[in-house]
N, C-alpha and C. Protein backbone atom coordinates (compact mmCIF):
# COMPACT_ATOMS: atom_id res chain seq x y z
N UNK A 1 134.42 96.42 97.81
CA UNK A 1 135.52 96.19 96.88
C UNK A 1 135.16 95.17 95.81
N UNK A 2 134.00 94.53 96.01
CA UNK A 2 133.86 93.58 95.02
C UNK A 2 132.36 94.19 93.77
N UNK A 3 132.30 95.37 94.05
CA UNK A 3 131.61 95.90 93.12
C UNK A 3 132.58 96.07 91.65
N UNK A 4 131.67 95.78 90.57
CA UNK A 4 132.50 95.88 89.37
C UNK A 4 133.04 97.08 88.64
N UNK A 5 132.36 97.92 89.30
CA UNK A 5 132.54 99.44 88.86
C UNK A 5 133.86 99.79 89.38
N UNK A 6 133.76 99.75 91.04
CA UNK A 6 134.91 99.75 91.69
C UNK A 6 136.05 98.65 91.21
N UNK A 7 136.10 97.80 90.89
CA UNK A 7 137.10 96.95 90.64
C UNK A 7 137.50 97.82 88.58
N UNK A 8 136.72 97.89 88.01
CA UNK A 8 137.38 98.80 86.85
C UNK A 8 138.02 99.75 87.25
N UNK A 9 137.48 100.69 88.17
CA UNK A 9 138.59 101.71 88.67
C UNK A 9 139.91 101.84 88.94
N UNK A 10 139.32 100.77 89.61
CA UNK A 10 141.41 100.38 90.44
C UNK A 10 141.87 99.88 89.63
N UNK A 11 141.60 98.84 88.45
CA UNK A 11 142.26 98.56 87.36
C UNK A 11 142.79 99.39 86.51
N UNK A 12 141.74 100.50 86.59
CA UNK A 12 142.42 101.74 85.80
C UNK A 12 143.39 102.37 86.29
N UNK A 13 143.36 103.17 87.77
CA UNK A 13 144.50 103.48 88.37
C UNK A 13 145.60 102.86 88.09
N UNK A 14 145.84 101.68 88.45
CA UNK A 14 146.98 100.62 88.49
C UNK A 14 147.46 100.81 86.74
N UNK A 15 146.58 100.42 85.74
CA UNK A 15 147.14 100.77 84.21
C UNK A 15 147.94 101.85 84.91
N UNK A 16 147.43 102.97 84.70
CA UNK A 16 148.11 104.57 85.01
C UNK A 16 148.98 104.93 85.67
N UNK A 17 149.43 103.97 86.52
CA UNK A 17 150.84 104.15 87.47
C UNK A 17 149.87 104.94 88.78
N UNK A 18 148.73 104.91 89.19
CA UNK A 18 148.29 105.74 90.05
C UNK A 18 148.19 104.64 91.40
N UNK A 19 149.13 105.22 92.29
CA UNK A 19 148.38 104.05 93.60
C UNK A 19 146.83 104.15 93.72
N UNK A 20 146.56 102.69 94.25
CA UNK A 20 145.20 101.97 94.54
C UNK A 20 144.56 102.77 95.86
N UNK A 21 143.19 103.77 95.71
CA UNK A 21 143.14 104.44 97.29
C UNK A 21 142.04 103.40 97.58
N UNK A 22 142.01 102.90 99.26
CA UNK A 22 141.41 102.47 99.75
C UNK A 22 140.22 103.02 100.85
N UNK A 23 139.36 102.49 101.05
CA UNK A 23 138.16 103.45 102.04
C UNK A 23 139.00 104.12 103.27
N UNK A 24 140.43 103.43 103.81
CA UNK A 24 140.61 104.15 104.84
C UNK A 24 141.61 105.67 104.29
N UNK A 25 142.03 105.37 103.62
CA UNK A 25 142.77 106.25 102.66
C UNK A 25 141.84 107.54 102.82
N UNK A 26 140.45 107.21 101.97
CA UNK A 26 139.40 108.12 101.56
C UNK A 26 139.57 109.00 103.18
N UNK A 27 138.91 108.40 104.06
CA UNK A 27 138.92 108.75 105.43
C UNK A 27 139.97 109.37 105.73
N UNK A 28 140.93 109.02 105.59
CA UNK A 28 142.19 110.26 106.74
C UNK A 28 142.19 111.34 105.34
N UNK A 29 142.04 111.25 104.10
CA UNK A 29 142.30 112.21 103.27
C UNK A 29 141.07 113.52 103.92
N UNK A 30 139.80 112.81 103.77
CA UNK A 30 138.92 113.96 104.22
C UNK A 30 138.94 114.33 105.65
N UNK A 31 139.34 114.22 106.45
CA UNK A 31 139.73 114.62 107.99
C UNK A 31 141.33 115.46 107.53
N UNK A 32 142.00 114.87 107.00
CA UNK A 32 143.17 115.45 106.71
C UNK A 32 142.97 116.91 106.20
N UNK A 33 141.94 116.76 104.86
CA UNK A 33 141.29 118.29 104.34
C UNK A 33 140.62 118.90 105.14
N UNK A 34 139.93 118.94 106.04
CA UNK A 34 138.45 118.82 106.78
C UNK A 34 137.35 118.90 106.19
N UNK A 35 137.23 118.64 104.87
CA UNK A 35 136.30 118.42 104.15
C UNK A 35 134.94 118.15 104.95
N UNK A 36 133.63 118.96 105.14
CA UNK A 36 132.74 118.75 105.72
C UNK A 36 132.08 117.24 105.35
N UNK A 37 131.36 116.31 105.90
CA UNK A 37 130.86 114.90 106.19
C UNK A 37 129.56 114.83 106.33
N UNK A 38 128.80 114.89 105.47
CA UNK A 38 127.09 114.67 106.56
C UNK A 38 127.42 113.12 106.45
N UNK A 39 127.09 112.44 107.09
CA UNK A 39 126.49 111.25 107.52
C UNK A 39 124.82 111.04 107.98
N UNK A 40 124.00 110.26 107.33
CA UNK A 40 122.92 110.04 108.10
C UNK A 40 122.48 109.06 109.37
N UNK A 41 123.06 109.33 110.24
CA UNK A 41 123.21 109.21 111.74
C UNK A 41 123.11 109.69 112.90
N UNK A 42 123.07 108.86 113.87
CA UNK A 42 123.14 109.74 114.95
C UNK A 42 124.40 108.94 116.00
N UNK A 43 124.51 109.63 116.87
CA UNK A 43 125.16 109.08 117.86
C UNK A 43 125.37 107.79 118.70
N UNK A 44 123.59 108.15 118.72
CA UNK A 44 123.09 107.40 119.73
C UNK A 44 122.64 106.19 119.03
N UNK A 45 122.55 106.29 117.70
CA UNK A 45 122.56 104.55 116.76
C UNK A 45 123.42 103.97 116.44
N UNK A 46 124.53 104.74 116.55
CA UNK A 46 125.70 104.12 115.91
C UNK A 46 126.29 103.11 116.84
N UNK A 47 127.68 101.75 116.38
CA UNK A 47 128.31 101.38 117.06
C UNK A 47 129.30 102.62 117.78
N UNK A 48 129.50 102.62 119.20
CA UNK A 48 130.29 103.79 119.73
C UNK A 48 132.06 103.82 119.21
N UNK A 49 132.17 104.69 118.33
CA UNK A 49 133.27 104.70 117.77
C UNK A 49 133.92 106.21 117.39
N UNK A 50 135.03 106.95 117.02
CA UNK A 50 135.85 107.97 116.93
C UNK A 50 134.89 108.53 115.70
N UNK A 51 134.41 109.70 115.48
CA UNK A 51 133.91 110.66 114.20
C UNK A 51 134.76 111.91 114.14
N UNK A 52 135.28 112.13 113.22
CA UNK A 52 136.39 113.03 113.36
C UNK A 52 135.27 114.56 113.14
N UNK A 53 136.17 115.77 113.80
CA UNK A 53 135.05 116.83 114.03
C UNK A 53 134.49 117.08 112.83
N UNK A 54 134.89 117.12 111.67
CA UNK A 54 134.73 117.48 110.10
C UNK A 54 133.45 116.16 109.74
N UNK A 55 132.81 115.01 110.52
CA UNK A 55 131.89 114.08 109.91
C UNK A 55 130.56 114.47 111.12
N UNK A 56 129.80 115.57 110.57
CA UNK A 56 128.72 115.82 111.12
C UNK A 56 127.39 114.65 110.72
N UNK A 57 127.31 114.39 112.07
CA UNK A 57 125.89 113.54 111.85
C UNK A 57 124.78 114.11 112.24
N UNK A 58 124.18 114.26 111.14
CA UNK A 58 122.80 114.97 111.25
C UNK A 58 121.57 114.29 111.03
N UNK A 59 121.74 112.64 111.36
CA UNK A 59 120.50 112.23 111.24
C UNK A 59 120.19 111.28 109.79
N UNK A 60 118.90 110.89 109.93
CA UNK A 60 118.54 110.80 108.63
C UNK A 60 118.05 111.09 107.87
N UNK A 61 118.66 111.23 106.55
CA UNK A 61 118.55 111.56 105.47
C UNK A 61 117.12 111.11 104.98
N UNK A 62 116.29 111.94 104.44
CA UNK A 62 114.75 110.50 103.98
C UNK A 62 113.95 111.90 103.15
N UNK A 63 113.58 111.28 102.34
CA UNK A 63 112.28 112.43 101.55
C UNK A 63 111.55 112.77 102.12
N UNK A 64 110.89 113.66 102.54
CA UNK A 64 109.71 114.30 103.03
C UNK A 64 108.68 113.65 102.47
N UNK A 65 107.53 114.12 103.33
CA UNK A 65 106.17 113.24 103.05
C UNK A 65 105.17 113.68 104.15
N UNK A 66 103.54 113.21 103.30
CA UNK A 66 102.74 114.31 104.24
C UNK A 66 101.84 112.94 105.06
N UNK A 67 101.06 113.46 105.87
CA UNK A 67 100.78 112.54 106.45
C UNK A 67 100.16 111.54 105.76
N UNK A 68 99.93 110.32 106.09
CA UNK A 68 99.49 109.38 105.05
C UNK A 68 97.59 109.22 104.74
N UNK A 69 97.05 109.94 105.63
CA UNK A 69 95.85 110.51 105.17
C UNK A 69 95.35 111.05 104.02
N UNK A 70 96.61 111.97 103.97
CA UNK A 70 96.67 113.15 102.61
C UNK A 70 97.14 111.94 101.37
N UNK A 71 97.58 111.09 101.36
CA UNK A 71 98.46 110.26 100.72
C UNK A 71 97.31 108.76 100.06
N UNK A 72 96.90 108.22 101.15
CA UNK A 72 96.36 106.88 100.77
C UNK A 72 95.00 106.62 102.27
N UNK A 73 93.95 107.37 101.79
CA UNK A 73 93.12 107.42 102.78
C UNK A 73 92.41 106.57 103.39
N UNK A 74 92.32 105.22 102.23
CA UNK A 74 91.54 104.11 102.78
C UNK A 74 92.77 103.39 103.45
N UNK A 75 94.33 103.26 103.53
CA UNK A 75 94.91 102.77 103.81
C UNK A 75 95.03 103.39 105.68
N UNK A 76 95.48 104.58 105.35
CA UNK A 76 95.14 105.74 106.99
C UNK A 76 94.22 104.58 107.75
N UNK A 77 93.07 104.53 107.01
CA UNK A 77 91.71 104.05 107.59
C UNK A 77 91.92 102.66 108.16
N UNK A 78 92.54 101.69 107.45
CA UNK A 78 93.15 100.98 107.83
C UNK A 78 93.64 100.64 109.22
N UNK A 79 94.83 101.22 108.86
CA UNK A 79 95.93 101.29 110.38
C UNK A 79 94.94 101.87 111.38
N UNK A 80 94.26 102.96 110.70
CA UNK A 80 93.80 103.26 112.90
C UNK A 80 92.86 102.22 113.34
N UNK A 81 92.61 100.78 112.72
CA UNK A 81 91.98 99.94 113.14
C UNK A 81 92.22 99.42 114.81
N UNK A 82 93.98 98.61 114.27
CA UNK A 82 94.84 98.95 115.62
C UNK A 82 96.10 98.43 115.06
N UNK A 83 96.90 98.17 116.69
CA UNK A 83 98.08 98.73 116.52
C UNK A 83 98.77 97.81 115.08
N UNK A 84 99.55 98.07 114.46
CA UNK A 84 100.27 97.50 113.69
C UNK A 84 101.94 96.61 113.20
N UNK A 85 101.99 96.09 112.98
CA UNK A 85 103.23 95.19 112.54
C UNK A 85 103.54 95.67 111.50
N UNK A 86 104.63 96.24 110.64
CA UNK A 86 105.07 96.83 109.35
C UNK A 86 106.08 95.58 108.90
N UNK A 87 105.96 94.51 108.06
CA UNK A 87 106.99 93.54 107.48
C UNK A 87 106.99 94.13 106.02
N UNK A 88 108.94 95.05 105.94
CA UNK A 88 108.98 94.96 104.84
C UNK A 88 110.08 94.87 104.66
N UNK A 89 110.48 93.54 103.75
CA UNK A 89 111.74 92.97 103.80
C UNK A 89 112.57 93.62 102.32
N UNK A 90 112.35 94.84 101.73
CA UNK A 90 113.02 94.99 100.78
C UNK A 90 112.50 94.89 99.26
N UNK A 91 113.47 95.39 98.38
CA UNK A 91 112.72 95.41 96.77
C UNK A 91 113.52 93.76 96.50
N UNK A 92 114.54 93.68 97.21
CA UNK A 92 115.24 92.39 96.33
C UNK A 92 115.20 91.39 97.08
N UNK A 93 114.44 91.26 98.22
CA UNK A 93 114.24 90.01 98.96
C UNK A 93 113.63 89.06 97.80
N UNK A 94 113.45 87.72 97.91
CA UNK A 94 112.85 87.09 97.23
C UNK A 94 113.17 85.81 97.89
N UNK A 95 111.71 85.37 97.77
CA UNK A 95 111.17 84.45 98.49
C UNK A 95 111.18 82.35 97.92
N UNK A 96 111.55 81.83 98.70
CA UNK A 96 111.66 80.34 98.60
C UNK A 96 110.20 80.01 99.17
N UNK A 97 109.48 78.86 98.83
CA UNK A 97 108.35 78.34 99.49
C UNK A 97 108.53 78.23 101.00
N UNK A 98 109.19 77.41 101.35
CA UNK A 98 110.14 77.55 102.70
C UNK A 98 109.89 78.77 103.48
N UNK A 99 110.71 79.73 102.91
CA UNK A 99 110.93 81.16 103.61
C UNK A 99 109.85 81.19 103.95
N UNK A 100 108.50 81.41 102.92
CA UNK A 100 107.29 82.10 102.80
C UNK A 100 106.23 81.52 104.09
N UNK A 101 106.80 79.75 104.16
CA UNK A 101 106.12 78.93 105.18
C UNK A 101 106.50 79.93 106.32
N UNK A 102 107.77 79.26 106.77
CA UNK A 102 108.02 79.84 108.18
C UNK A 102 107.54 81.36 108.66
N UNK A 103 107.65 82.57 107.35
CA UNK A 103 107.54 83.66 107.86
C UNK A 103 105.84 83.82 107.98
N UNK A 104 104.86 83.11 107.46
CA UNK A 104 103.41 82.86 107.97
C UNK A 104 103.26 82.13 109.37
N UNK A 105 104.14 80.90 109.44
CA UNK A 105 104.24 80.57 110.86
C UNK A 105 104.71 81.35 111.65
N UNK A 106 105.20 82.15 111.70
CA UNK A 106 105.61 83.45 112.44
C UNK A 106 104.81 84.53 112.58
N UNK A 107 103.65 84.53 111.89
CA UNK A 107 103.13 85.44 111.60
C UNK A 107 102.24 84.97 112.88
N UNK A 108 101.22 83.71 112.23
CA UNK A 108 100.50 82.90 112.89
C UNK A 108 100.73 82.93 114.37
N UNK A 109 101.78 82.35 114.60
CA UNK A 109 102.06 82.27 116.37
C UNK A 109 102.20 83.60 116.96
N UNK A 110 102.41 85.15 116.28
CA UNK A 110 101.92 86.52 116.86
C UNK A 110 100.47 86.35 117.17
N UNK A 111 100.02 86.42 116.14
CA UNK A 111 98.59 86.42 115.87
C UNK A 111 98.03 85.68 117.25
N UNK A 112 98.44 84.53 117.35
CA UNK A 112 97.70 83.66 118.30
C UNK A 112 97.97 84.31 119.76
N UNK A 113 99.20 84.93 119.88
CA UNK A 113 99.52 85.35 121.38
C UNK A 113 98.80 86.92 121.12
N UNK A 114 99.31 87.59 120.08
CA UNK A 114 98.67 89.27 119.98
C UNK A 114 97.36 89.47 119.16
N UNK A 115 95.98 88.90 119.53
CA UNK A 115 95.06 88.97 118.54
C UNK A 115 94.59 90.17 118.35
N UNK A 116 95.36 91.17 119.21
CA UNK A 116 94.73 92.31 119.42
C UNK A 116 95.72 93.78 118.01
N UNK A 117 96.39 92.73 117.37
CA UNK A 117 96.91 93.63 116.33
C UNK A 117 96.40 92.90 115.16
N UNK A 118 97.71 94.29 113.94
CA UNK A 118 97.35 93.70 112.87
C UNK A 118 98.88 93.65 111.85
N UNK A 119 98.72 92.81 110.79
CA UNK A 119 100.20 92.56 110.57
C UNK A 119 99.70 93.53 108.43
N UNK A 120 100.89 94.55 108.39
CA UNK A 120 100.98 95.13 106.73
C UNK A 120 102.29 94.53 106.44
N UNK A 121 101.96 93.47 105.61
CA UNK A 121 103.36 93.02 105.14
C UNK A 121 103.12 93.27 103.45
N UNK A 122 104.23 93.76 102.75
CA UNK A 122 104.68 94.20 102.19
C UNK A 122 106.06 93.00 101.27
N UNK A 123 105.33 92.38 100.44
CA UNK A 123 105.84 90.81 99.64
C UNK A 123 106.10 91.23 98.08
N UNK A 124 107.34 91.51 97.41
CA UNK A 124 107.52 91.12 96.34
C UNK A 124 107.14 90.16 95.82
N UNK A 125 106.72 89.93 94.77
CA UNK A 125 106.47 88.54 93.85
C UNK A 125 107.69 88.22 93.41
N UNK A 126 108.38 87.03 93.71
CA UNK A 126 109.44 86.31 93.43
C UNK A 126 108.92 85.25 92.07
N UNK A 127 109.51 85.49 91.35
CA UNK A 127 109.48 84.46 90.30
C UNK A 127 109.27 82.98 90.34
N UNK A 128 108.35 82.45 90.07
CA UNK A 128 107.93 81.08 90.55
C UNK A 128 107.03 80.82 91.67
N UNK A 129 106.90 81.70 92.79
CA UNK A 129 106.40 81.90 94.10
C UNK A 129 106.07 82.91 94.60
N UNK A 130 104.67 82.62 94.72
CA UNK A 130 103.63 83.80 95.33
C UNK A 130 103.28 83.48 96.36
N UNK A 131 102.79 84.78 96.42
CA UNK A 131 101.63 84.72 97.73
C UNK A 131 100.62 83.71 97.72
N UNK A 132 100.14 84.10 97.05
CA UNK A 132 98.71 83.33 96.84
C UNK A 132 98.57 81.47 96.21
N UNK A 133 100.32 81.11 95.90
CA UNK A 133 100.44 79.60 95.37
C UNK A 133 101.01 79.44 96.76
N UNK A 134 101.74 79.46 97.79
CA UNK A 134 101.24 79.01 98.88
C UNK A 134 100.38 78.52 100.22
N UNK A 135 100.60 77.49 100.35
CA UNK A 135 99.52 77.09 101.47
C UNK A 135 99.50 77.89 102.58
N UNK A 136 98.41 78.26 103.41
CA UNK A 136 98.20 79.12 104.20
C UNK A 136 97.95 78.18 105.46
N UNK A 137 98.32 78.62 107.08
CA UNK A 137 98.07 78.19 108.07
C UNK A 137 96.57 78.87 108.42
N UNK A 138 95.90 77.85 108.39
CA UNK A 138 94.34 78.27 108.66
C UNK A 138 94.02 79.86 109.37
N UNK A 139 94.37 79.63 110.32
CA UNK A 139 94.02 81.07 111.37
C UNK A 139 94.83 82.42 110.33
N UNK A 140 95.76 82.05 109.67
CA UNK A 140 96.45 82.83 109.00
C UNK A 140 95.24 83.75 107.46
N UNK A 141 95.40 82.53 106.75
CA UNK A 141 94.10 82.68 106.01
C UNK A 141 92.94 83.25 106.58
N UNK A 142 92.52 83.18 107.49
CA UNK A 142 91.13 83.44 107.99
C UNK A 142 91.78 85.21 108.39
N UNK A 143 92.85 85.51 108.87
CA UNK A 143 92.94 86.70 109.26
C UNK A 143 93.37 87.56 108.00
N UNK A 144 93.78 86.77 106.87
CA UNK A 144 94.24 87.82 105.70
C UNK A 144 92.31 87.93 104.81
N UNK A 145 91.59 87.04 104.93
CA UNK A 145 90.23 87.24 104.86
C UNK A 145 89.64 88.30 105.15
N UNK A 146 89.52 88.31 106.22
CA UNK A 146 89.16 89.67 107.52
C UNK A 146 89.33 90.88 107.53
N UNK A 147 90.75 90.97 106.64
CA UNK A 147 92.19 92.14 107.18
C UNK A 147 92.61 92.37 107.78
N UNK A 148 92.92 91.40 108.52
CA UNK A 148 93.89 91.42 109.63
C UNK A 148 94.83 91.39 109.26
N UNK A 149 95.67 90.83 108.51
CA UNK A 149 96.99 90.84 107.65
C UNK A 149 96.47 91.24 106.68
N UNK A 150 97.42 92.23 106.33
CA UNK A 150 96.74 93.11 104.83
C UNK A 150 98.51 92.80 103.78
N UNK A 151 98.58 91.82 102.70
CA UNK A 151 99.26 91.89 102.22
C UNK A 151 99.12 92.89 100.64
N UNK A 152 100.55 93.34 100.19
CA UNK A 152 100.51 94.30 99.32
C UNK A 152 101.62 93.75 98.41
N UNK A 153 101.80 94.25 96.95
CA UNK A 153 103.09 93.82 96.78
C UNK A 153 104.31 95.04 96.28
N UNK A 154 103.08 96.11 96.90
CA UNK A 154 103.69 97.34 96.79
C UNK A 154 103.66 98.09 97.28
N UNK A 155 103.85 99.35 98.11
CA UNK A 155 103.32 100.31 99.23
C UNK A 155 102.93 101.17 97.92
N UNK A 156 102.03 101.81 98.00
CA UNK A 156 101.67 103.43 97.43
C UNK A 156 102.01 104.24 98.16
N UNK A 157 102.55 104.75 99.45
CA UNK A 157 103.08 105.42 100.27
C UNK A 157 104.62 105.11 100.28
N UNK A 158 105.21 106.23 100.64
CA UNK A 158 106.55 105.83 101.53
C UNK A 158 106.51 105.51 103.42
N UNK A 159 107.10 104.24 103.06
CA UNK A 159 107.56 103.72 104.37
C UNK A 159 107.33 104.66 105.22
N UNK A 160 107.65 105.85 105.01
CA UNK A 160 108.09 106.74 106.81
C UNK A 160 106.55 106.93 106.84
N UNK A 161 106.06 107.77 105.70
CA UNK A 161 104.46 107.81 105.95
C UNK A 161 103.91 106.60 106.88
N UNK A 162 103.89 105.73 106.34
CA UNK A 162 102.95 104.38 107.10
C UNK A 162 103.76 104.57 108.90
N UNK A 163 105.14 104.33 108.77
CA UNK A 163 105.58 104.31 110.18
C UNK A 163 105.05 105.55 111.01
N UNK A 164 105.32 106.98 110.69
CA UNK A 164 104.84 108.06 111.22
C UNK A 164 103.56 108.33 111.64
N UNK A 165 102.85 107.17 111.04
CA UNK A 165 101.55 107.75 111.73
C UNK A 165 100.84 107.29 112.80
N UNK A 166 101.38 106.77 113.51
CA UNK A 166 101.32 106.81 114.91
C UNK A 166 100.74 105.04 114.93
N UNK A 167 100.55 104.74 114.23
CA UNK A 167 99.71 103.28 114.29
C UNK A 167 100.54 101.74 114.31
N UNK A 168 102.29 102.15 113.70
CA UNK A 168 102.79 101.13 113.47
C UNK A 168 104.14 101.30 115.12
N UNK A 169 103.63 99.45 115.72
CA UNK A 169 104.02 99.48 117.44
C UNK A 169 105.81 98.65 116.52
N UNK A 170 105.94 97.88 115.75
CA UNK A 170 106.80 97.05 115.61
C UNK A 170 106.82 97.29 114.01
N UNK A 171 108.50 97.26 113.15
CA UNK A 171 108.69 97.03 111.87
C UNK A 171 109.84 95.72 112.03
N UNK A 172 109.68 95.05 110.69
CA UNK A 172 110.35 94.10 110.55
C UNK A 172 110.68 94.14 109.30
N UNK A 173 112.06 94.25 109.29
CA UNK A 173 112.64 94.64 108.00
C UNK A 173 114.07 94.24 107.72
N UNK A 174 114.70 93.98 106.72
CA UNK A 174 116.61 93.49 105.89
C UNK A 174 117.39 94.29 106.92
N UNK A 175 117.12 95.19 107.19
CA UNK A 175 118.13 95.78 107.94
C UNK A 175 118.83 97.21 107.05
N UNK A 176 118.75 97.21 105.49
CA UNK A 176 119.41 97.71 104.32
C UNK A 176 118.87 99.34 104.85
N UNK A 177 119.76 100.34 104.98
CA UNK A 177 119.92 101.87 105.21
C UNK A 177 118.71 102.53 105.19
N UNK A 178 117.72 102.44 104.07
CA UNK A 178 116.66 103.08 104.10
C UNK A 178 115.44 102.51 105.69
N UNK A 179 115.40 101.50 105.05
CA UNK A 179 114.63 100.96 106.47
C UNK A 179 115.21 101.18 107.64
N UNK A 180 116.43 100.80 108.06
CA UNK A 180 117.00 101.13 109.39
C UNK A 180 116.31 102.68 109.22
N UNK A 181 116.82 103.87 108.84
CA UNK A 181 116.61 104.91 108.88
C UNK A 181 115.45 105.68 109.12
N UNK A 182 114.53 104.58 108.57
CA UNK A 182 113.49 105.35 108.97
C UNK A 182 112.48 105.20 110.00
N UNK A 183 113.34 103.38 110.61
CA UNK A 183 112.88 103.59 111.18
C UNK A 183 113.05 103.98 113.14
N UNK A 184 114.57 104.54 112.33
CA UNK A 184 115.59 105.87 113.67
C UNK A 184 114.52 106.22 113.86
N UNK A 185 113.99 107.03 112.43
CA UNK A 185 113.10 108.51 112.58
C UNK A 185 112.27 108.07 112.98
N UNK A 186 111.19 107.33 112.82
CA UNK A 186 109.98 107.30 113.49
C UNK A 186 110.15 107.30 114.87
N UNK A 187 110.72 106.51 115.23
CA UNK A 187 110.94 106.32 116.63
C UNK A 187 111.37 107.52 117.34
N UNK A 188 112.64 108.44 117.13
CA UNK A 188 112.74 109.98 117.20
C UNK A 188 111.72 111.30 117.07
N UNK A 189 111.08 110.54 115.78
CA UNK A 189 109.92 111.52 115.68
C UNK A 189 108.95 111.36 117.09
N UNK A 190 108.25 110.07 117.21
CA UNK A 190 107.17 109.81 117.85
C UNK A 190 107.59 110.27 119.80
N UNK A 191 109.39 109.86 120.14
CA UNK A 191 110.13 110.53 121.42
C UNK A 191 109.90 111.85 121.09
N UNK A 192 110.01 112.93 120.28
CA UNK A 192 109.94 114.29 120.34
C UNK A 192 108.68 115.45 120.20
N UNK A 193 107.61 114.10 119.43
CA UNK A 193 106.26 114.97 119.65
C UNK A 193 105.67 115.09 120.49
């Protein structure tokens, strides 16, 4: 409701003498019609709650894509090093020095307990603060040296590619629809093959 687009709307309605419809409104109107529903969901992700028969969940929604071999081969080459960590926090995350500390100390103290992986994190450049103008925790540095942490500030692949291919054990990500989603699917995909 606090989008500005949406807030012109209802301003407009209201000029017009038109009552204000609200999201639950929207909802009993299309159950009321039975207006068909895809949702990209499933059941079994959702909080357990009422879907009226007319809101078919079929999953998620996501672009197709071929394996990431076909796609970015030295990257493929990469991942089957071993298993992998996927950190990707989004196009609009943006980073404080701070943030950037702790989430290397986090990185670091995996590293030290799991030496037996590897971490693809995936870092916008935030204005003022980079990658590379922060201080690094030694073992940290020494493993982005190596490639053990392979930072990017962009994927050339789509997400599901990198997750789908069998190499990534853990993602860490905003939480924001696309990421959740894909990474339902991987996880669905990898239970059904």
């Amino acid at each position: 409701m606090s989008n500005p687009r949406a807030r012109e709307l209802t301003a407009y309605r209201i000029a017009q003498g038109l009552p204000n419809v609200t999201s639950a409104q929207v909802s009993q109107q299309l159950n009321k019609d039975k207006t068909v529903v895809l949702l990209p969901a499933r059941q079994e992700t959702e909080i357990p709650c009422y879907f009226p028969d007319n809101f078919i969940l079929c999953g998620p929604i996501l672009r197709p894509c071929v394996p990431i071999a076909e796609e970015d081969l030295e990257l493929a080459s990469w991942l089957e090093r071993r298993p992998t960590v996927l950190v990707n926090l989004g196009s609009h995350v943006t980073y404080t020095t701070d943030v950037l500390q702790e989430l290397m100390e986090g990185f670091r103290m995996l590293l030290d307990k799991r030496p037996d992986i590897q971490i693809l994190w995936k870092i916008k450049p935030s204005s003022g603060t980079t990658f590379e103008d922060t201080p690094l925790p030694d073992n940290l540095r020494t493993a982005v040296a190596e490639g053990q942490v392979r930072v990017e500030s962009w994927l050339a692949v789509e997400p599901i590619c990198i997750l789908t291919s069998g190499h990534v054990k853990c993602m860490v990500h905003h939480g924001g629809s696309n990421s959740y989603h894909e990474a339902i699917r991987s996880v669905y995909t990898a239970v059904n093959s």
